[in-house]
N, C-alpha and C. Protein backbone atom coordinates (compact mmCIF):
# COMPACT_ATOMS: atom_id res chain seq x y z
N UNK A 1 -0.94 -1.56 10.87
CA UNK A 1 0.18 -1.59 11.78
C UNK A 1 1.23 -0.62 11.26
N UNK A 2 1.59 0.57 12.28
CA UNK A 2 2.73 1.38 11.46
C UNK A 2 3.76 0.47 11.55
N UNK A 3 4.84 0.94 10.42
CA UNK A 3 5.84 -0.10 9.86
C UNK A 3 7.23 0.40 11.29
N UNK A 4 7.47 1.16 12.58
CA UNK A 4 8.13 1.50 12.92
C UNK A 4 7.80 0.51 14.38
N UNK A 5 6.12 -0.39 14.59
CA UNK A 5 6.19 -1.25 15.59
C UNK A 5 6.19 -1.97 14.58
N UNK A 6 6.34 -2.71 13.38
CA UNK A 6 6.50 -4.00 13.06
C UNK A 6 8.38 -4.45 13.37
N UNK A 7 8.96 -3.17 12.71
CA UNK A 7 10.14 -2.98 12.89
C UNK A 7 10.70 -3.62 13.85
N UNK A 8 10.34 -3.00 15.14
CA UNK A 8 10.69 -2.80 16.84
C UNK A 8 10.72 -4.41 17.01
N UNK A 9 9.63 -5.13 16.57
CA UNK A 9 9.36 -6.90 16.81
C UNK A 9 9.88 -7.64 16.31
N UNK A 10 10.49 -7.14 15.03
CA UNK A 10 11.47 -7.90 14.34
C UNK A 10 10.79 -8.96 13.41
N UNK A 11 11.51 -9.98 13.47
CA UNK A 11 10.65 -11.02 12.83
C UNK A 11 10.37 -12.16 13.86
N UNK A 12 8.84 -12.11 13.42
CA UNK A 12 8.27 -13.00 14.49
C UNK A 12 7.63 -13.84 13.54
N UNK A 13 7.06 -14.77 14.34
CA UNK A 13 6.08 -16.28 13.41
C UNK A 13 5.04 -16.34 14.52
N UNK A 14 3.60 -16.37 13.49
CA UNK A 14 2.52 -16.76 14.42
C UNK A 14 1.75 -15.28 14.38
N UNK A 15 1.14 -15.01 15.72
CA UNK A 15 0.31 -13.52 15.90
C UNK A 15 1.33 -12.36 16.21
N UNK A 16 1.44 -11.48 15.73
CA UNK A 16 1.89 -10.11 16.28
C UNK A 16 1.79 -9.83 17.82
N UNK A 17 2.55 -9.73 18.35
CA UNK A 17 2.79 -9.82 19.68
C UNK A 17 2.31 -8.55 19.93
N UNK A 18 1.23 -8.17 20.41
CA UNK A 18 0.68 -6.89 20.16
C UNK A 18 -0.63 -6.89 19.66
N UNK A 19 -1.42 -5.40 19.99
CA UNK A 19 -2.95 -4.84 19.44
C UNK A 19 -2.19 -3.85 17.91
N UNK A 20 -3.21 -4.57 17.23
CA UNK A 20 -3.07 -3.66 16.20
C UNK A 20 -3.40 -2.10 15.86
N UNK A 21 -3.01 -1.37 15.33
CA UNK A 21 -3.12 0.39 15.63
C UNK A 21 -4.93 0.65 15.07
N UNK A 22 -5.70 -0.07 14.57
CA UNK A 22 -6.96 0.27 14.61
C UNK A 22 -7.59 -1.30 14.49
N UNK A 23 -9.00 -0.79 15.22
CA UNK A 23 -9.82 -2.31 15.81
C UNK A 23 -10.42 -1.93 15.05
N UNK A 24 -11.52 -2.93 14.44
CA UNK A 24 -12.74 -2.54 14.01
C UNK A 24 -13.88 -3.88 14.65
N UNK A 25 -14.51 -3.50 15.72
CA UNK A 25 -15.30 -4.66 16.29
C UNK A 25 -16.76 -4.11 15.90
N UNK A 26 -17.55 -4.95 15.06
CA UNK A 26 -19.22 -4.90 14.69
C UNK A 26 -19.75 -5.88 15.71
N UNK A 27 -20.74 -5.23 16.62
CA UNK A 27 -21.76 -5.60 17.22
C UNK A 27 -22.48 -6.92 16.72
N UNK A 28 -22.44 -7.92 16.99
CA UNK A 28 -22.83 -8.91 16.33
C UNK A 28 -24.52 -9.07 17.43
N UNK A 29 -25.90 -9.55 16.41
CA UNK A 29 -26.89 -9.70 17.59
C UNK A 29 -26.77 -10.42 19.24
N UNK A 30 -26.02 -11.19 18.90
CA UNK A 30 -25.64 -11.64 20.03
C UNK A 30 -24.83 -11.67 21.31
N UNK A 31 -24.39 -10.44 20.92
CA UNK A 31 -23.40 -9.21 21.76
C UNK A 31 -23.77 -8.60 22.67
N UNK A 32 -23.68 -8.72 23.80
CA UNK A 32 -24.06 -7.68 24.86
C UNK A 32 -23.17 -6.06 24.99
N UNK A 33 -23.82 -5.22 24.74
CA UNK A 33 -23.29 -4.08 25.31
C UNK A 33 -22.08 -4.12 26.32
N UNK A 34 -22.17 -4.63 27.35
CA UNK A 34 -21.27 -4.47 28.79
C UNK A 34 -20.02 -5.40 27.81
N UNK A 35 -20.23 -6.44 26.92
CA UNK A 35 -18.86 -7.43 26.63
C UNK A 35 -18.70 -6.83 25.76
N UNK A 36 -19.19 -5.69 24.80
CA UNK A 36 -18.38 -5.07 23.79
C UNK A 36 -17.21 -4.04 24.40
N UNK A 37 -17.87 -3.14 26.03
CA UNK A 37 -17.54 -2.32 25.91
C UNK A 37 -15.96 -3.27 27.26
N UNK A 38 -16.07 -4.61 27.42
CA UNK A 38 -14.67 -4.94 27.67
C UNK A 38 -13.94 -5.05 26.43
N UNK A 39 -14.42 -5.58 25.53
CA UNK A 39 -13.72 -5.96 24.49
C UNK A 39 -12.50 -4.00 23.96
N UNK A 40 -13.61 -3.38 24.11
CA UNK A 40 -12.27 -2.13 23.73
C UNK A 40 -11.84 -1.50 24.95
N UNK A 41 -11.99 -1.60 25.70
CA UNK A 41 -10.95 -1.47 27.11
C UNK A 41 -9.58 -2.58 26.87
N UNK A 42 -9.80 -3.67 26.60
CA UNK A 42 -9.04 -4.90 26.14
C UNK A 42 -8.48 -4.19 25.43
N UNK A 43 -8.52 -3.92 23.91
CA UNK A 43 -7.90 -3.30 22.81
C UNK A 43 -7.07 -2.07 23.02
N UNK A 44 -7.92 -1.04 23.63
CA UNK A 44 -7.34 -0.22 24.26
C UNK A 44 -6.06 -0.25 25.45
N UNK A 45 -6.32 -0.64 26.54
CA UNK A 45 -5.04 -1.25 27.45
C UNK A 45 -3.90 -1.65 26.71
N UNK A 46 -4.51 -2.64 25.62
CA UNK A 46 -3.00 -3.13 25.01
C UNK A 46 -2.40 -2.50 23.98
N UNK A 47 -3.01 -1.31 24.18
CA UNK A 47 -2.15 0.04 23.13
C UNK A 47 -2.80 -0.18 21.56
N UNK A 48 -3.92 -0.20 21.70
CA UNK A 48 -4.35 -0.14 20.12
C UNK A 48 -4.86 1.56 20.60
N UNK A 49 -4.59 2.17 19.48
CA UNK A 49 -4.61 3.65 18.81
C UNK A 49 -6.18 3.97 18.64
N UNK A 50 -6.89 3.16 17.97
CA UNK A 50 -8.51 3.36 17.71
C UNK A 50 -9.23 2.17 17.71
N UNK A 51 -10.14 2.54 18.25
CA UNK A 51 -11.11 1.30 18.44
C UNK A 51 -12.51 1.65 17.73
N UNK A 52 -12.90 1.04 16.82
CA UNK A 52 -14.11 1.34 16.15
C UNK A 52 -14.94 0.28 16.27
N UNK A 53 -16.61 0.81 16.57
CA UNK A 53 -17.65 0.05 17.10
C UNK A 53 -18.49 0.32 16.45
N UNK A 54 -19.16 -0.77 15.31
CA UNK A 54 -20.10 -0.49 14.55
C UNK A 54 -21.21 -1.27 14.83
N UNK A 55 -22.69 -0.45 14.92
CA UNK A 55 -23.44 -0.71 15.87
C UNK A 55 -24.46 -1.14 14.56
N UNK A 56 -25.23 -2.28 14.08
CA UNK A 56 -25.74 -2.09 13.12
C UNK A 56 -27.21 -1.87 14.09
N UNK A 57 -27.42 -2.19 15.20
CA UNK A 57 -28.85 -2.10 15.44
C UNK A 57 -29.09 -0.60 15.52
N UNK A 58 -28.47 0.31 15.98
CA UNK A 58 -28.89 1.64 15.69
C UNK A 58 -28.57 2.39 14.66
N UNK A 59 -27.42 1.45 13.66
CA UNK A 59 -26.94 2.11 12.59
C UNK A 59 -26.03 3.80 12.88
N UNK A 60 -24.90 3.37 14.03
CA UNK A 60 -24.10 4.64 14.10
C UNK A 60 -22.72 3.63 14.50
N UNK A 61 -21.55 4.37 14.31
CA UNK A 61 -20.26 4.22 14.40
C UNK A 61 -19.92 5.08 15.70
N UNK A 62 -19.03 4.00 16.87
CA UNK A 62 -18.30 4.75 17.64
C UNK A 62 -16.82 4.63 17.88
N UNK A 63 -16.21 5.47 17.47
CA UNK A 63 -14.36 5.80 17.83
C UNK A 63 -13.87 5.93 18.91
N UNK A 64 -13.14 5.41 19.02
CA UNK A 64 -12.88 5.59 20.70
C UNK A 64 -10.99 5.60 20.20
N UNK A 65 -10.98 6.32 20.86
CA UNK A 65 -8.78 7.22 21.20
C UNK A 65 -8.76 6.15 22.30
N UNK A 66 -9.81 6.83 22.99
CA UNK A 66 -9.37 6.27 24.83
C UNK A 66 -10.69 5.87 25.69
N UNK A 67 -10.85 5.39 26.64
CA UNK A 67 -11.99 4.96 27.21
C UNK A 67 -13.01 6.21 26.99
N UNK A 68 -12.55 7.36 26.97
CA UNK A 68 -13.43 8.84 27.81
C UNK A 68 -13.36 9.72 26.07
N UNK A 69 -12.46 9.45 25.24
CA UNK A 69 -12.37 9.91 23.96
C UNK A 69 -12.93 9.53 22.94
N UNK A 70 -14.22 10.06 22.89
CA UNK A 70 -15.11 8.59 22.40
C UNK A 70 -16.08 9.31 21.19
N UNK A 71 -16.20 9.50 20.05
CA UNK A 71 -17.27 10.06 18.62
C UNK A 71 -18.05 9.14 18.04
N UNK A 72 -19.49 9.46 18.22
CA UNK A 72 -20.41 8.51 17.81
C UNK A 72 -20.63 9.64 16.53
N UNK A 73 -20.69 8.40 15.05
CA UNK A 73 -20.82 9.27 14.15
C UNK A 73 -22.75 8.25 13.53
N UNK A 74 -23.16 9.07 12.70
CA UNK A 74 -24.32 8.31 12.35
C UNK A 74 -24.22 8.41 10.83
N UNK A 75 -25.44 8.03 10.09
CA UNK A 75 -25.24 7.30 8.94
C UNK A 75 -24.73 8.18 7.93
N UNK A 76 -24.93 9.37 8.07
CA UNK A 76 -24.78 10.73 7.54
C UNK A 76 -23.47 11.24 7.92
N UNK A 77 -22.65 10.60 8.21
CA UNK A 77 -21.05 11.22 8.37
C UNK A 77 -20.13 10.16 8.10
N UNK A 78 -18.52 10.67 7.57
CA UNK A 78 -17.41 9.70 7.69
C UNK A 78 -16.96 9.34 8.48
N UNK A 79 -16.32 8.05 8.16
CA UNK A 79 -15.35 8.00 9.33
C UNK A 79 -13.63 8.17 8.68
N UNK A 80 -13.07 8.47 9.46
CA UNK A 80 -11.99 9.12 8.84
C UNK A 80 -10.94 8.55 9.98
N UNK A 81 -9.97 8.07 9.38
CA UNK A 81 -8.70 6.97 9.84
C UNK A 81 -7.83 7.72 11.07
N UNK A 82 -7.90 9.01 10.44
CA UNK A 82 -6.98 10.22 10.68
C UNK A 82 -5.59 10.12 10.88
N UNK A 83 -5.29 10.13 12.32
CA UNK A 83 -3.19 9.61 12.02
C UNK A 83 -2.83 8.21 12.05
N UNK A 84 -4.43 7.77 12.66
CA UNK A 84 -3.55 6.18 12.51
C UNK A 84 -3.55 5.73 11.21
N UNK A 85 -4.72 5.78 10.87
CA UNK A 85 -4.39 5.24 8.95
C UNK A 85 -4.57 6.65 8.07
N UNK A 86 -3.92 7.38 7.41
CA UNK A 86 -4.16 8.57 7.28
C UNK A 86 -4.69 8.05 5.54
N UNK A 87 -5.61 9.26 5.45
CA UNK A 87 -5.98 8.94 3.98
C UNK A 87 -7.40 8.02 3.48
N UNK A 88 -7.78 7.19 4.82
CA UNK A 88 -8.80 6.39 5.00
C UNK A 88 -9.87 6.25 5.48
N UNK A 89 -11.05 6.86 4.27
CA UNK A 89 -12.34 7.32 4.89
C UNK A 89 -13.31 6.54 4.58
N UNK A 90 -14.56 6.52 5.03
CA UNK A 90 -15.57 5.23 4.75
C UNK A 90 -16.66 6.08 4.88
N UNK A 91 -17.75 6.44 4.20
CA UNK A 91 -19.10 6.66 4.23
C UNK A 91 -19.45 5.87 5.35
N UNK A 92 -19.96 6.14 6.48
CA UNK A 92 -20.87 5.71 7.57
C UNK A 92 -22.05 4.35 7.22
N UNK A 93 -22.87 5.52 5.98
CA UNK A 93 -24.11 4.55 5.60
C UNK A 93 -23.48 3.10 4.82
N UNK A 94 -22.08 3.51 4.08
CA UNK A 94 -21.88 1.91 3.38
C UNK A 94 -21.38 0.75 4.34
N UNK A 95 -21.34 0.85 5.82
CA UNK A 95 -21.46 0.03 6.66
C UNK A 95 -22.36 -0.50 6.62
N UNK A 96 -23.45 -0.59 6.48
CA UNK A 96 -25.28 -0.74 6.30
C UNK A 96 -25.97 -0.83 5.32
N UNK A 97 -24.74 -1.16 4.29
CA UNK A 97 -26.00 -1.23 2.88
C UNK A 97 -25.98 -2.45 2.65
């Protein structure tokens, strides 16, 4: 969460009134495709910054900015935070080990 919307909310008690600036939702087996891909429209709409979808059945990562802004990375690449968390990279494959 950048510290300039925690700011804006003040002090609150309970959940953050608000999507946090990066999702990270893993495909669980029991996940359908079509309810993951509400779940980051959800995230997205409510102003979350990145939405990350880690797919273990095909073993690739997808980023999503925006519904249509979307990088599928595979086991062989980073993932990289970029402005929302700057500085914060993850090997692909150590999702999967």
């Amino acid at each position: 969460m950048r510290q300039e919307r925690v700011e804006a909310v003040g002090d609150s008690r309970g959940y953050f009134p608000g999507a946090p600036d990066m999702v990270v939702e893993v495909i669980s087996p029991s996940d359908r495709y079509a309810e993951v891909a509400e779940k980051v429209q959800e995230w997205l709409n409510a102003d979350a910054r990145m939405v990350v979808v880690v797919n273990p059945r095909n073993k690739t990562v997808q980023v999503y900015r925006t519904i249509t802004d979307v990088v599928t990375l595979s086991e062989a690449d980073t993932l990289d935070g970029g402005d929302v968390v700057p500085g914060w990279r993850l090997r692909v494959a150590a999702s999967f080990a």
